[in-house]
Protein backbone atom coordinates (compact mmCIF):
# COMPACT_ATOMS: atom_id res chain seq x y z
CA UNK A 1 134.32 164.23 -132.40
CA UNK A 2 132.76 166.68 -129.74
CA UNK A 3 129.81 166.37 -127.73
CA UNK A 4 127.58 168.28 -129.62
CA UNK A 5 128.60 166.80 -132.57
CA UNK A 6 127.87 163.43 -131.86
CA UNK A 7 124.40 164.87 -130.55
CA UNK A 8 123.67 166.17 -133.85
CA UNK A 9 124.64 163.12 -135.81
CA UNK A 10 122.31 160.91 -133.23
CA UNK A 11 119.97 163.31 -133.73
CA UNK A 12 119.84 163.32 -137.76
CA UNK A 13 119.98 159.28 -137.76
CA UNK A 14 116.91 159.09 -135.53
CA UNK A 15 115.03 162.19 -137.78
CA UNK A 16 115.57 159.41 -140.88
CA UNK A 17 114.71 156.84 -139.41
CA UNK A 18 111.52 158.20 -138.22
CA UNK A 19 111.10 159.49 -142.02
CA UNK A 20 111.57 156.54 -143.65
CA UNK A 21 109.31 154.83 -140.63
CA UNK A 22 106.26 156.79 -141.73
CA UNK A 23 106.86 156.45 -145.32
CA UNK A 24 107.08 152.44 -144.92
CA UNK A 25 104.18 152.05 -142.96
CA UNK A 26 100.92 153.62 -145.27
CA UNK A 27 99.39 150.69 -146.15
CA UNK A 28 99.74 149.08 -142.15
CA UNK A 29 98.20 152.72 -140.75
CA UNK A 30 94.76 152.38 -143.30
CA UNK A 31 94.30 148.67 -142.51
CA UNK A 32 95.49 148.35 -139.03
CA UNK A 33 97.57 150.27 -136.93
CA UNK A 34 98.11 151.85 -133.20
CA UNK A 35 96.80 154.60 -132.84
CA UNK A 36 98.85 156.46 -129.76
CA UNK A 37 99.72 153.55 -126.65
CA UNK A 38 101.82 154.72 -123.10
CA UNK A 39 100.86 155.54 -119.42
CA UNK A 40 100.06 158.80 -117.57
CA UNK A 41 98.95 159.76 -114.08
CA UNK A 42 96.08 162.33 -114.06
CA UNK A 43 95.71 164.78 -111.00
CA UNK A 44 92.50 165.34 -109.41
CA UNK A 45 89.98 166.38 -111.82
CA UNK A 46 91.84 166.12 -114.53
CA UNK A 47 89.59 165.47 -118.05
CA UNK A 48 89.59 165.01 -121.97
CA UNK A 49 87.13 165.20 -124.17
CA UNK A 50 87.21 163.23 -127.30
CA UNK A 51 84.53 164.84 -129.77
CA UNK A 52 84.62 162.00 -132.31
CA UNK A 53 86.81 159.27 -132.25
CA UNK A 54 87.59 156.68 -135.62
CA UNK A 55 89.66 154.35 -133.32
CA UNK A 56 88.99 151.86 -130.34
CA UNK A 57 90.54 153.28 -127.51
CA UNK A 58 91.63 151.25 -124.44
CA UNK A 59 92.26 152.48 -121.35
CA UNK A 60 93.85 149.92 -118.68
CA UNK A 61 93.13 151.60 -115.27
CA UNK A 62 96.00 150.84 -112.77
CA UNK A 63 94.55 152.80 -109.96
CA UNK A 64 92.65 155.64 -108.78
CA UNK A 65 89.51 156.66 -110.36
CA UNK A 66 88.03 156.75 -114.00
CA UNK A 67 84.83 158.44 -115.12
CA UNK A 68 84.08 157.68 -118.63
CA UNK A 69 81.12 159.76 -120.02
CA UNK A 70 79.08 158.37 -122.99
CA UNK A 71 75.57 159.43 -124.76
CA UNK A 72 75.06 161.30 -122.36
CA UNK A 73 76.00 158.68 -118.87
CA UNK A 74 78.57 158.68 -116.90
CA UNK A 75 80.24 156.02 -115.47
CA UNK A 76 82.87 155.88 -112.43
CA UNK A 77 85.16 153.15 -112.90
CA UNK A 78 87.76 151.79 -109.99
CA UNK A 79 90.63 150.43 -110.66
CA UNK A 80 91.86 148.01 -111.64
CA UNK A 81 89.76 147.84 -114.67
CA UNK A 82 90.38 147.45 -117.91
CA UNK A 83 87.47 150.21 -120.41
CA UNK A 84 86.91 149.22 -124.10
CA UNK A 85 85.61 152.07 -126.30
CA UNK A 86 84.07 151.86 -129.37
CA UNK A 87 84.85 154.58 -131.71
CA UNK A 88 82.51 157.51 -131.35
CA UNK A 89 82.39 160.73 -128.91
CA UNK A 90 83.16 160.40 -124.96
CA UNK A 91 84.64 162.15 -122.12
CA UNK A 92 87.51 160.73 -119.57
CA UNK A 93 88.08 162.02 -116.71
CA UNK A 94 90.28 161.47 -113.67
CA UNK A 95 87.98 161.37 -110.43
CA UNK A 96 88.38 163.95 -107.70
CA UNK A 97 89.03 161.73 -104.97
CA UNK A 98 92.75 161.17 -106.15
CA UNK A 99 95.92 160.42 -108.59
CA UNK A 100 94.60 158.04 -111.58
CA UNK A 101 96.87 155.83 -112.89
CA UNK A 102 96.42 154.04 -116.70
CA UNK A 103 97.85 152.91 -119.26
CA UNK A 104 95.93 153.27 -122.98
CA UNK A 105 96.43 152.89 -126.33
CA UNK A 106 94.39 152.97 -129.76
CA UNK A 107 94.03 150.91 -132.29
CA UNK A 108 92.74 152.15 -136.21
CA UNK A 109 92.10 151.05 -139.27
CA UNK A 110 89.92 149.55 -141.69
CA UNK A 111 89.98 146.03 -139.97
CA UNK A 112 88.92 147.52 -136.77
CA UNK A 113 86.08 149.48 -138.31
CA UNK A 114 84.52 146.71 -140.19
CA UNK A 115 85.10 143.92 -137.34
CA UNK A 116 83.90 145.51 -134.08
CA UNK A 117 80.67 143.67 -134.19
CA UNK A 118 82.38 140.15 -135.65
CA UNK A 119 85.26 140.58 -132.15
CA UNK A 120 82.20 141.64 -129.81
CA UNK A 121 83.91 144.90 -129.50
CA UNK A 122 81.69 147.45 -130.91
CA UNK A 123 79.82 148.42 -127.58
CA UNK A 124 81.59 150.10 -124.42
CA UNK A 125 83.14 147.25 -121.93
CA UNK A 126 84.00 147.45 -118.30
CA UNK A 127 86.02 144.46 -116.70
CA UNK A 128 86.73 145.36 -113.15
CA UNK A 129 89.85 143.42 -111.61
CA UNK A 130 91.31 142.78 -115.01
CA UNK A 131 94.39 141.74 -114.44
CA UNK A 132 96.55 139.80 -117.66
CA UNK A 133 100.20 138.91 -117.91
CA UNK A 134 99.19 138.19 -121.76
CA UNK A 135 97.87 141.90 -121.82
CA UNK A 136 100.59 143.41 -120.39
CA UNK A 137 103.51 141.50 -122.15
CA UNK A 138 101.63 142.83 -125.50
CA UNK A 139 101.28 146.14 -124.28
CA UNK A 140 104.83 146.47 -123.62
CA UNK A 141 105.96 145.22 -126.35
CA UNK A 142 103.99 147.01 -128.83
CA UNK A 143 105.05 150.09 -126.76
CA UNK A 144 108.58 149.61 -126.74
CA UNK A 145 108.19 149.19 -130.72
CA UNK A 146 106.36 152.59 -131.32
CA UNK A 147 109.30 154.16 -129.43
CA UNK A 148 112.07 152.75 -131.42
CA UNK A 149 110.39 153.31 -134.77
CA UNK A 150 112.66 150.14 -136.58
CA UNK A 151 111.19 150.46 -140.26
CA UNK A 152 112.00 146.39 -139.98
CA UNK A 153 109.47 145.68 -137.17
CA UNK A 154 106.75 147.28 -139.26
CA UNK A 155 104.98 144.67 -140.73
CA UNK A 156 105.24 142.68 -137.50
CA UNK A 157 103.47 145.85 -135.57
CA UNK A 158 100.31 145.75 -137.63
CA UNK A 159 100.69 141.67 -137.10
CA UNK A 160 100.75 142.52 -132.79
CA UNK A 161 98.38 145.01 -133.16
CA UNK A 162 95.48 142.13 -134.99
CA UNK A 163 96.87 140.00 -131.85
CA UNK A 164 95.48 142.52 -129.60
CA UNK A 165 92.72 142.93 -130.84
CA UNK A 166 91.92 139.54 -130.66
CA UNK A 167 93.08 139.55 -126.87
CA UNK A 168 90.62 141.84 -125.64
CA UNK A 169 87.72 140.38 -127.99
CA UNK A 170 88.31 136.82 -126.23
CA UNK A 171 88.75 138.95 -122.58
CA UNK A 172 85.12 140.59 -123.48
CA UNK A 173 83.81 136.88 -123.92
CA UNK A 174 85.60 135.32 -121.54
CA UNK A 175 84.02 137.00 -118.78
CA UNK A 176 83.66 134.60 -115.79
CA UNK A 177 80.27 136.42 -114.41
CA UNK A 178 76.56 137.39 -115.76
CA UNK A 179 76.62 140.91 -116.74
CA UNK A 180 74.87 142.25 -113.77
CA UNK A 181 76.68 140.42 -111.47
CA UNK A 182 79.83 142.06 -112.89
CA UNK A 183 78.39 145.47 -112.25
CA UNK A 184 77.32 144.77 -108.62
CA UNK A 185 81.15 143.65 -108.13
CA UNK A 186 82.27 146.84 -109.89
CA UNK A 187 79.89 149.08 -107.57
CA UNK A 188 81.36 147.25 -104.40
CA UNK A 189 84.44 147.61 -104.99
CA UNK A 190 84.03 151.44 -105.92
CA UNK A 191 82.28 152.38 -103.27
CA UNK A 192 83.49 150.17 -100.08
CA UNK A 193 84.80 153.30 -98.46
CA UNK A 194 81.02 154.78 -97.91
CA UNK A 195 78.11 153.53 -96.60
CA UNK A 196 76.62 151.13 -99.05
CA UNK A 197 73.23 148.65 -98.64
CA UNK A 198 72.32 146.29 -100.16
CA UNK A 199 69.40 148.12 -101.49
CA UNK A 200 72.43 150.63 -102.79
CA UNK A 201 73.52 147.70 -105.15
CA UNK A 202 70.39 146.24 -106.29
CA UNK A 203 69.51 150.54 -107.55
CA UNK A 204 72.64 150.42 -109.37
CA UNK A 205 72.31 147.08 -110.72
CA UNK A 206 68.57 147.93 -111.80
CA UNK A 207 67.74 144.26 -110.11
CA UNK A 208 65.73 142.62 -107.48
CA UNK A 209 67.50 141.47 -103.83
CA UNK A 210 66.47 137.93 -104.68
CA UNK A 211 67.88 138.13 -108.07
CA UNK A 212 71.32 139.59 -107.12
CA UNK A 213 71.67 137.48 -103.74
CA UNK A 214 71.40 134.28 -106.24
CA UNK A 215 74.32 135.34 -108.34
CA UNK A 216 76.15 135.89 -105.96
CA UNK A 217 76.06 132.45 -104.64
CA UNK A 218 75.67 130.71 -107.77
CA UNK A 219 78.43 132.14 -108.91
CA UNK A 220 80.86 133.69 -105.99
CA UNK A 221 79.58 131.12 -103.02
CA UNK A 222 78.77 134.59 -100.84
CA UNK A 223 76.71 137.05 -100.25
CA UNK A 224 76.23 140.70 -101.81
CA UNK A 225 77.00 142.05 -98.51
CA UNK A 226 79.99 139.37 -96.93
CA UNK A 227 81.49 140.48 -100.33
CA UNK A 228 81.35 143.99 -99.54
CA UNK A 229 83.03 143.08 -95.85
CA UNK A 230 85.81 141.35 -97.84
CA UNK A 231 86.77 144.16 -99.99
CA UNK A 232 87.02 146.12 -96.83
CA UNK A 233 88.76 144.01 -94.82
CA UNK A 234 91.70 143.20 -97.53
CA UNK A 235 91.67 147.20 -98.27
CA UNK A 236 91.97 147.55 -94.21
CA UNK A 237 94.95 144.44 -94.07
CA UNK A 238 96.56 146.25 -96.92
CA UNK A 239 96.72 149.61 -95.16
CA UNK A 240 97.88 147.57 -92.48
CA UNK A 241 101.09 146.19 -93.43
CA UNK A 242 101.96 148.89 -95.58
CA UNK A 243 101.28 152.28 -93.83
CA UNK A 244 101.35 153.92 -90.29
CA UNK A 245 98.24 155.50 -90.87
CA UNK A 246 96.14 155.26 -87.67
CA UNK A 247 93.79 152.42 -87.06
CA UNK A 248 90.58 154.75 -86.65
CA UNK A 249 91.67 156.49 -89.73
CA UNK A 250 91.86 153.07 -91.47
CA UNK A 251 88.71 152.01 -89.99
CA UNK A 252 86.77 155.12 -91.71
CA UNK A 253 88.67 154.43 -94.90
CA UNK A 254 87.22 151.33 -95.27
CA UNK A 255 83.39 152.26 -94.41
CA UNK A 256 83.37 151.72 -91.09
CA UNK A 257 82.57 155.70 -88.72
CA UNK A 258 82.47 153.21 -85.21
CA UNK A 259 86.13 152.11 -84.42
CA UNK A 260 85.35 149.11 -82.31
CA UNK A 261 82.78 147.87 -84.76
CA UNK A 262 85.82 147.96 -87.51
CA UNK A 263 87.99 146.00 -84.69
CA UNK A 264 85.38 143.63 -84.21
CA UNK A 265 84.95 142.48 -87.91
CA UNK A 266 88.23 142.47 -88.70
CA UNK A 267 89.19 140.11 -85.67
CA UNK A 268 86.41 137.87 -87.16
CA UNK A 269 87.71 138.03 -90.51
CA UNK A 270 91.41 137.55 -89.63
CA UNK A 271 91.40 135.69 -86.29
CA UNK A 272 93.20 138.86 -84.64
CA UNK A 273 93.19 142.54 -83.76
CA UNK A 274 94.34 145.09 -86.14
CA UNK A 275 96.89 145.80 -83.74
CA UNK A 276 98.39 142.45 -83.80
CA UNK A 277 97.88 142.40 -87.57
CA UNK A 278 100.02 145.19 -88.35
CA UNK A 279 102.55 143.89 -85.41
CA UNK A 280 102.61 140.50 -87.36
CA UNK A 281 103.52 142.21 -91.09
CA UNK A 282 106.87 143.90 -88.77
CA UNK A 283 105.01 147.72 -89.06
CA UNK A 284 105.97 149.61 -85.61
CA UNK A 285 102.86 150.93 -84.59
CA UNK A 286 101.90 154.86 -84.90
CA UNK A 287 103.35 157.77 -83.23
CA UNK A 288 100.29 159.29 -80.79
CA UNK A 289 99.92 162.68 -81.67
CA UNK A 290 100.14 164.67 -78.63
């Protein structure tokens, strides 16, 4: 048999089994199904708009950048982060400041409509740092599924799909922090990089300094501000080990516009110099620019 041959045969046993997937699964698409699910990278300033939406969509930010507008407010998300989104209208949008990185995937039907309030699910959800091997073994594997299109695997779809959805109702109230609290972490971490008070955090926060200092060592054992110096500092040992990017130029990435200052905290933090950090991880140090 030629080439092209066996091309078209491959091609016309995939086109029925794709027919005969859709025809199998009505009843699984009205009472639960997925929607769409895979990854993408968005470029700078890259957006959808999604005028009215009859599905949850979830969007597991990777890395980068996320701003998800809602009735009319918009939120910037860092990554990683895992966004829940009720059905309805909203906006996403990949942040200018660089390459957003997600993976997403929506789930319909009847069960999700009439159980978003019973799974906690029927309001928008940010958990920053989400991180799940029980997520992402799901994901996959639900992925991998839509792609094949098996008429056999069906049934069990719809069954992975409920699973899911149960998943990210118990990640919703599983949350280890007060509400607030997780939004002050969320705001640190997306903002490290600038220069950020603690006034900054208690605005965006909409609480008190007394209020937000006590969750933060009820619950964390730190301060608003120490945190702040920690995300910096691991963003700054992470440049570090993996890049030859200049140590001023890492210093300004991580908030800090005085060099020494930057030098200074980090030898506090890490009981040595950036210099002998980066010597440590086996990174040869910079070129100089002449």
């Amino acid at each position: 048999m030629k080439n092209q041959d066996r091309v078209q045969q491959v091609l016309e046993i995939n086109k029925e089994n794709t027919l005969l997937w859709h025809s199998v699964c009505g009843v699984e698409r009205s009472l639960l199904w997925l929607r769409f699910i895979g990854s993408v990278s968005w470029p700078n300033g890259y957006w959808v708009h999604h005028p009215l939406t009859s599905y949850l969509d979830v969007q597991m930010l990777d890395e980068g950048r996320l701003i998800l507008t809602r009735d009319g407010h918009e939120t910037v998300i860092a990554g990683p982060a895992l966004v829940i989104i009720p059905p309805g209208e909203h906006k996403l949008a990949a942040d200018t400041a660089g390459v957003c990185r997600k993976r997403h995937l929506g789930i319909q039907g009847t069960v999700v409509v009439n159980n978003l309030a019973k799974l906690n699910l029927d309001k928008v959800h940010i958990l920053p740092g989400f991180q799940n091997p029980e997520f992402d073994k799901l994901f996959n594997t639900l992925r991998q599924m839509m792609r094949e299109k098996n008429p056999e695997t069906v049934s069990k779809l719809s069954v992975l799909a409920y699973e899911m959805l149960l998943l990210l109702s118990h990640c919703t109230e599983q949350q280890p922090f007060p509400e607030e609290l997780m939004w002050a972490v969320h705001f640190i971490r997306r903002e490290f990089a600038s220069i950020v008070s603690l006034a900054d955090i208690c605005l965006y926060c909409n609480r008190a300094k007394s209020t937000l200092q006590g969750l933060f060592k009820h619950y964390m054992n730190t301060t608003p501000m120490q945190y702040l110096t920690e995300v910096r500092m691991n963003h700054a040992a992470k440049q570090l080990r993996n890049t030859l990017m200049p140590i001023k130029e890492i210093a300004e990435k991580c908030g800090y516009s005085d060099q020494l200052y930057f030098s200074s905290a980090f030898k506090k933090h890490f009981h040595c110099s950036p210099r002998a950090y980066r010597k440590a991880a086996g990174m040869p140090e910079p070129e100089k620019i002449e």
